[in-house]
C-alpha atoms as a PDB file:
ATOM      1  CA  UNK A   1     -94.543  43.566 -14.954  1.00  0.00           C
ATOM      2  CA  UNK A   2     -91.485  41.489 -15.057  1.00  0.00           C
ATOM      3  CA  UNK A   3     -93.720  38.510 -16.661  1.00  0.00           C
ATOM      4  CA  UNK A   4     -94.716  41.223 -19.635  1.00  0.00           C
ATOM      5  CA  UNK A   5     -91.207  41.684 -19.884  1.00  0.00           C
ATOM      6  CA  UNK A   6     -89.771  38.589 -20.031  1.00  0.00           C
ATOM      7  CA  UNK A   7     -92.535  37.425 -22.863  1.00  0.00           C
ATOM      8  CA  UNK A   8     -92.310  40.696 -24.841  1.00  0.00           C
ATOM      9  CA  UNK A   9     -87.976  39.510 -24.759  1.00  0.00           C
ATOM     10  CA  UNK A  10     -89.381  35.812 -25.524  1.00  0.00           C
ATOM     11  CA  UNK A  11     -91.440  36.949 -28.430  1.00  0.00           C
ATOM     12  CA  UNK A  12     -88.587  39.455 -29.686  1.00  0.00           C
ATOM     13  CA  UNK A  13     -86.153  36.029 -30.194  1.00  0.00           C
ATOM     14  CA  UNK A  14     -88.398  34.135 -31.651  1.00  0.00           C
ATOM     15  CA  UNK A  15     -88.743  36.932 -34.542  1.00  0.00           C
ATOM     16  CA  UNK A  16     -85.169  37.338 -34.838  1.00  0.00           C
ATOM     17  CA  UNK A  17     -84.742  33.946 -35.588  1.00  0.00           C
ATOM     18  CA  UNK A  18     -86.929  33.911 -37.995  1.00  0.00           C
ATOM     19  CA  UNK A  19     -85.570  36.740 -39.643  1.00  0.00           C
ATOM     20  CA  UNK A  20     -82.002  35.230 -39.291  1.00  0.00           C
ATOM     21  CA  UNK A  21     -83.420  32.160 -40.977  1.00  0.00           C
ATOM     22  CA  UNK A  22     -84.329  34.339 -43.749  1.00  0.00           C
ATOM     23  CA  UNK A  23     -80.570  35.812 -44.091  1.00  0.00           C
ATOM     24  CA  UNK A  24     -81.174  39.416 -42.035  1.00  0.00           C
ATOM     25  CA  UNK A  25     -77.927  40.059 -40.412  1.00  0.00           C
ATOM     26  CA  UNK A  26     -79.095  42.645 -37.750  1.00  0.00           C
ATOM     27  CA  UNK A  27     -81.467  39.538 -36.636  1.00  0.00           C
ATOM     28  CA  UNK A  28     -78.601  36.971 -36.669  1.00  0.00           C
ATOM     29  CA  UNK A  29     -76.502  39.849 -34.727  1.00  0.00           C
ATOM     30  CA  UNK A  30     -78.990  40.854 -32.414  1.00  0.00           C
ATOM     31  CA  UNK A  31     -79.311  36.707 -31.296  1.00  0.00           C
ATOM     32  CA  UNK A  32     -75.535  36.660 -31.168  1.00  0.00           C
ATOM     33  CA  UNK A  33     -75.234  39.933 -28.571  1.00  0.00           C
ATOM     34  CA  UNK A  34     -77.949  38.054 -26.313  1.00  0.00           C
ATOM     35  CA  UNK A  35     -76.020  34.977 -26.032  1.00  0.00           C
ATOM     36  CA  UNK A  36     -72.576  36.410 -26.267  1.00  0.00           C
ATOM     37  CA  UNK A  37     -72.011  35.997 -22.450  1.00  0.00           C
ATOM     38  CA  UNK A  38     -73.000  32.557 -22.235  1.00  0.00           C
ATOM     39  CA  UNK A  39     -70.719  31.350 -25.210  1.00  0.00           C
ATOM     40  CA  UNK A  40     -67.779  33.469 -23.782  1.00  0.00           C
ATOM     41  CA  UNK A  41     -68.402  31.882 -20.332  1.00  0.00           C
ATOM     42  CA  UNK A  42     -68.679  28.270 -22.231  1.00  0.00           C
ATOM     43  CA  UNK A  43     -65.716  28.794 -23.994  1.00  0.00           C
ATOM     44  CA  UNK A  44     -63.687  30.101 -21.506  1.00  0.00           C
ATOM     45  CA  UNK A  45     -64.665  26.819 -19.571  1.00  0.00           C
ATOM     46  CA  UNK A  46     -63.274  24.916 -22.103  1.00  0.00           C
ATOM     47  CA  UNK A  47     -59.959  26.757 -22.973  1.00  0.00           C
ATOM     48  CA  UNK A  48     -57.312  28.443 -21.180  1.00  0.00           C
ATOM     49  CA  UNK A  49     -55.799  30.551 -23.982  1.00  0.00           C
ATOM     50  CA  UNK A  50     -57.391  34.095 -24.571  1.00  0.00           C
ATOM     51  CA  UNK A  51     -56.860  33.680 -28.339  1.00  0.00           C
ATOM     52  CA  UNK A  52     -58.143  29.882 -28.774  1.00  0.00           C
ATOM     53  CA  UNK A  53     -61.307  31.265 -26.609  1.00  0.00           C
ATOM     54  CA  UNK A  54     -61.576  34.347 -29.512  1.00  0.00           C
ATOM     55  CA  UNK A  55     -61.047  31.614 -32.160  1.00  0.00           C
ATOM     56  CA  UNK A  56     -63.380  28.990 -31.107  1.00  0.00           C
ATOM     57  CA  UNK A  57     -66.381  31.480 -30.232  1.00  0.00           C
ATOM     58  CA  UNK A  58     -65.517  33.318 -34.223  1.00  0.00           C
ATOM     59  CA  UNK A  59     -65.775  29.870 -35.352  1.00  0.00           C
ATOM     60  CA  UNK A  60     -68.917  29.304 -33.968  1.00  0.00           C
ATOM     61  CA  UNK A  61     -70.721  32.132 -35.097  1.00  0.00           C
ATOM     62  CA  UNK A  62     -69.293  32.228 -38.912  1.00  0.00           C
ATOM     63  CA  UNK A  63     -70.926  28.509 -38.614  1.00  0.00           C
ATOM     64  CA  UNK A  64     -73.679  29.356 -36.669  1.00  0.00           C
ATOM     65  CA  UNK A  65     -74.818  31.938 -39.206  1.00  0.00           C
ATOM     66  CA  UNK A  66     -73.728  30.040 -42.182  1.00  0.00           C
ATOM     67  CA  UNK A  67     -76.219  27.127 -40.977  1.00  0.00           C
ATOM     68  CA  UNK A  68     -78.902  28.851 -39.058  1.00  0.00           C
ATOM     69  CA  UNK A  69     -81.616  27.512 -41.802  1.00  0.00           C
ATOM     70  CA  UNK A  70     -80.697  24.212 -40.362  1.00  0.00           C
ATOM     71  CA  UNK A  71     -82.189  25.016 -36.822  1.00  0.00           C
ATOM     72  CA  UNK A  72     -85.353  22.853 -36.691  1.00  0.00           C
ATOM     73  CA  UNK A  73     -86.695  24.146 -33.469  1.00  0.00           C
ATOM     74  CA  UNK A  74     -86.189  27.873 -32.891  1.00  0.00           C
ATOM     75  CA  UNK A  75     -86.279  27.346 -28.893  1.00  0.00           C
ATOM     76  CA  UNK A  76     -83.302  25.377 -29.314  1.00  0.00           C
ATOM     77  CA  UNK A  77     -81.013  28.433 -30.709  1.00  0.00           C
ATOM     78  CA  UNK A  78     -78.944  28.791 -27.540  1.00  0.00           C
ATOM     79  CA  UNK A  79     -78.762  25.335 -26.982  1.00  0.00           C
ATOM     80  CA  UNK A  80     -77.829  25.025 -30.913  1.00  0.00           C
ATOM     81  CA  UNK A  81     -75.332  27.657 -30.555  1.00  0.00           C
ATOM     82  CA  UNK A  82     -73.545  26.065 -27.902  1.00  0.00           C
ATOM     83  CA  UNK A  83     -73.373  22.657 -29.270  1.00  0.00           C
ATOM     84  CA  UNK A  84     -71.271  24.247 -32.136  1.00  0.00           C
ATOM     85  CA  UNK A  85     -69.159  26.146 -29.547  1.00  0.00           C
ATOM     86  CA  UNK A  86     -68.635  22.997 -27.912  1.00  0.00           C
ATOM     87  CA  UNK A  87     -67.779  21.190 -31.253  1.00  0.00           C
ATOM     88  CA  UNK A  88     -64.975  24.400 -31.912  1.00  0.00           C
ATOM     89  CA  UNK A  89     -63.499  24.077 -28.258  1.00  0.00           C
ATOM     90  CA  UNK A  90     -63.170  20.317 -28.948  1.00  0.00           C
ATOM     91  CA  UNK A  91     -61.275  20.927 -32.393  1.00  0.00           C
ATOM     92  CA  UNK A  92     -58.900  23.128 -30.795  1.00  0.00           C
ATOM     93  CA  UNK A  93     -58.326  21.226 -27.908  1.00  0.00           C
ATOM     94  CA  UNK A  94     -57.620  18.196 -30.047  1.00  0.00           C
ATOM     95  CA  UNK A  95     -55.198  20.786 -32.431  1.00  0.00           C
ATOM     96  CA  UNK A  96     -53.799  22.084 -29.533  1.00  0.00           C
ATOM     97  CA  UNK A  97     -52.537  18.092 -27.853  1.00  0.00           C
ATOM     98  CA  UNK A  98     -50.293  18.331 -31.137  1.00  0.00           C
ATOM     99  CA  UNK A  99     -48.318  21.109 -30.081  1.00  0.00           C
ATOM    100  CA  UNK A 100     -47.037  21.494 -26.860  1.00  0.00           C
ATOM    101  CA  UNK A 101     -45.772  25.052 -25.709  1.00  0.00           C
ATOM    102  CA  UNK A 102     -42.423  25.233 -23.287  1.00  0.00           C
ATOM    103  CA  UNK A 103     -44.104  27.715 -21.601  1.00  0.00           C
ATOM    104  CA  UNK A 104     -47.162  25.602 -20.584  1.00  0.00           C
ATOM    105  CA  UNK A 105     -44.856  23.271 -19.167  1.00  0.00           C
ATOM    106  CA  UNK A 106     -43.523  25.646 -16.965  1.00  0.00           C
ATOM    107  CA  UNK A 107     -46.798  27.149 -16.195  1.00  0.00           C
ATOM    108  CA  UNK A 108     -48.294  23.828 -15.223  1.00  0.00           C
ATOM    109  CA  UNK A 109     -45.271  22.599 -12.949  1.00  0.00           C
ATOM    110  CA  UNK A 110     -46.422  26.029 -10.785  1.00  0.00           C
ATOM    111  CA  UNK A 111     -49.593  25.181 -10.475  1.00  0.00           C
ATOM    112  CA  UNK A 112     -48.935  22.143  -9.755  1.00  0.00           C
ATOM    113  CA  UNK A 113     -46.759  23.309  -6.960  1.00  0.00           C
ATOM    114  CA  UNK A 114     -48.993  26.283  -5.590  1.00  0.00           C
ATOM    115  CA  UNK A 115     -52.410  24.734  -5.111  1.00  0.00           C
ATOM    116  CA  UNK A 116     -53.407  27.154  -2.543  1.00  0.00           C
ATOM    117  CA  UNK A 117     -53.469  29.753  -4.971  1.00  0.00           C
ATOM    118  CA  UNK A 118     -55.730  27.718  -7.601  1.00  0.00           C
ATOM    119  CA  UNK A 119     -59.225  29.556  -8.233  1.00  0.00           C
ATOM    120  CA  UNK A 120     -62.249  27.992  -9.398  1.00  0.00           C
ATOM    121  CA  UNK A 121     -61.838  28.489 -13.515  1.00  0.00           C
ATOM    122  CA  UNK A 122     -58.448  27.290 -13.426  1.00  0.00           C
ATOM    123  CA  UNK A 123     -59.524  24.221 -11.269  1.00  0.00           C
ATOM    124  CA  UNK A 124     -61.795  23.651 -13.692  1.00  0.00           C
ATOM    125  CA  UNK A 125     -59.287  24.073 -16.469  1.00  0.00           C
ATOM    126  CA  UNK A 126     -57.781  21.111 -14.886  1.00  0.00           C
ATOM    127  CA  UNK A 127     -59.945  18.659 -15.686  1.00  0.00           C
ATOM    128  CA  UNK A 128     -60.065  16.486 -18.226  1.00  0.00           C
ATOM    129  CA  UNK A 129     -62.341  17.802 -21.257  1.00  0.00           C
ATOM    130  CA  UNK A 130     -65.392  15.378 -20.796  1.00  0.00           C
ATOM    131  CA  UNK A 131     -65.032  16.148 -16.925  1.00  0.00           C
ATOM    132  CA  UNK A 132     -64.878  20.064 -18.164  1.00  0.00           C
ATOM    133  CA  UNK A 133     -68.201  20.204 -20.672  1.00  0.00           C
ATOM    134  CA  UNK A 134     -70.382  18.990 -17.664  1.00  0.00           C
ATOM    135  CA  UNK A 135     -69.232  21.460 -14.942  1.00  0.00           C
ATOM    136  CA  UNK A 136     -68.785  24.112 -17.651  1.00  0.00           C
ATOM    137  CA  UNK A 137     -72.611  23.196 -19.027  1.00  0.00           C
ATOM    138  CA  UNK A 138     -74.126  22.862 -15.710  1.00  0.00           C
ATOM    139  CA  UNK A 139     -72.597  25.134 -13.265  1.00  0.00           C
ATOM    140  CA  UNK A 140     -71.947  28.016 -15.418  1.00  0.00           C
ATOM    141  CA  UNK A 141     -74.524  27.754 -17.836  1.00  0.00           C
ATOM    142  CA  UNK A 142     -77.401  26.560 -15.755  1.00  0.00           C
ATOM    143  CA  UNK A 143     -78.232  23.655 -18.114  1.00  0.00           C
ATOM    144  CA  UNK A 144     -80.104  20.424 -17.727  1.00  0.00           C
ATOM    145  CA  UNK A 145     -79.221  17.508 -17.465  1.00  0.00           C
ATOM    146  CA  UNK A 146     -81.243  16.873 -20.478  1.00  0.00           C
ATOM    147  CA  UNK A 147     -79.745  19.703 -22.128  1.00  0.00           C
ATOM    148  CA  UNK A 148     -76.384  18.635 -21.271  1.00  0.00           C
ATOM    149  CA  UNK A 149     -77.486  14.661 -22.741  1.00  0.00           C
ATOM    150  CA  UNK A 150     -78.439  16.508 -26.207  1.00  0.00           C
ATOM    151  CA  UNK A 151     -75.489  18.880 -26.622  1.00  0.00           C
ATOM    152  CA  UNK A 152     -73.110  16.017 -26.089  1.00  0.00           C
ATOM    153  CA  UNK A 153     -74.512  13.088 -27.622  1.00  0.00           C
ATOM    154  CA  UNK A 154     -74.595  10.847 -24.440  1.00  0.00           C
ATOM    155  CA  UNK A 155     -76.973   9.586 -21.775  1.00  0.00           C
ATOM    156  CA  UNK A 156     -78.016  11.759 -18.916  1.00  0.00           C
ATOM    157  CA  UNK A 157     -76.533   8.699 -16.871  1.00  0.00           C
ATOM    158  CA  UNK A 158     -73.478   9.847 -18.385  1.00  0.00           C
ATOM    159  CA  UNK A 159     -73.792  13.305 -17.195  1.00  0.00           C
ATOM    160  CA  UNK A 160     -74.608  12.416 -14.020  1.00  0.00           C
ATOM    161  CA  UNK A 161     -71.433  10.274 -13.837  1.00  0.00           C
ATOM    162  CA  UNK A 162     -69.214  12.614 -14.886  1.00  0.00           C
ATOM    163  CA  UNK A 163     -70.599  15.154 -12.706  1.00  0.00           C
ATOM    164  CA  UNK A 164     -70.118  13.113  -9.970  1.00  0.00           C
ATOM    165  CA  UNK A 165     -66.367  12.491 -11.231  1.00  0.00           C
ATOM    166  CA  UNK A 166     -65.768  16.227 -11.692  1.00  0.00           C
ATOM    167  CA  UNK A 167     -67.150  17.333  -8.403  1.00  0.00           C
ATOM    168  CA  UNK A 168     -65.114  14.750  -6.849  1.00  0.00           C
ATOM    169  CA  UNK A 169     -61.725  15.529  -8.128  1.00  0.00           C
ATOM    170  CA  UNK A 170     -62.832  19.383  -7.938  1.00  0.00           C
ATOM    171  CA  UNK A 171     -62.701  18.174  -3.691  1.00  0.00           C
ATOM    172  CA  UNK A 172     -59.584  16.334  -3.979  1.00  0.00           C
ATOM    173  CA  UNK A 173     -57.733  19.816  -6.013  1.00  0.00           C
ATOM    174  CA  UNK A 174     -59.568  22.525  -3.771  1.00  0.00           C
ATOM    175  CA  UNK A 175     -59.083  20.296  -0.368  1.00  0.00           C
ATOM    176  CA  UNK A 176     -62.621  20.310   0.719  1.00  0.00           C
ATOM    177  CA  UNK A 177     -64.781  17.605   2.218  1.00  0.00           C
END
């Protein structure tokens, strides 16, 4: 029952995509509503602000749905779709280095202070943004390491790598062995 199920879902996608290719906006829509937890959880990976998360994932579907005739491989629409995401995070974060809010610097000489009170997203916040993607991608998002390698545009030796560097300075913040 829950095979019929998943391949009835399978089969629905795969017609919405068409349809979205064609320029139906209920299709597009519909592929947007099934994905909109994974690009929230993606973006809120990446950023720390509520409105650059809003920004970025608005971004990403005005382009998503702008380009969707693009897509070559219609199994690849999530992956697609996060790959842009990834791209808007990126832009912002690089927008973002060129203004520097007083009240960050406040709110990062806490943390830095209180580490006992750090939680796992805003540990994660903490890294670096290449260090971010990978835990972000694979953690949250359940991804390859394939996946991961196509998204970003780098060897799955990379990945690995930085994975191991993330997980590693994830110990050293949390204080576990």
């Amino acid at each position: 029952m829950e095979l019929i199920s998943f391949l009835n879902n399978r089969k629905t996608v795969t017609t919405n995509i068409g349809l979205a290719k064609q320029g139906d906006k209920e299709a597009f829509l519909s592929l947007i509503d099934e994905n909109k937890l994974n690009i929230y959880r993606v973006a809120r990976g990446m950023l720390r602000e509520e409105q650059d998360i809003e920004d970025a994932i608005q971004n990403t579907i005005i382009k998503a749905y702008s380009n969707i005739k693009t897509l070559k491989k219609d199994e690849y629409f999530r992956t697609w779709l996060i790959k842009i995401l990834i791209n808007e995070c990126n832009m912002i974060l690089r927008n973002n280095k060129k203004t520097v809010a007083i009240d960050s610097i406040i709110d990062n000489r806490q943390e830095n202070n209180s580490f006992k009170d750090l939680d796992l997203t805003s540990t994660v916040n903490s890294l670096s943004g290449d260090l971010r993607e990978v835990i972000v991608l694979f953690y949250f998002e359940d991804m390859t390491l394939r996946d991961i390698a196509n998204i970003l545009n780098i060897p799955e030796g990379t990945v690995k790598s930085r994975l191991i560097r993330a997980r590693k300075k994830l110990y050293e913040v949390l204080g576990e062995e």
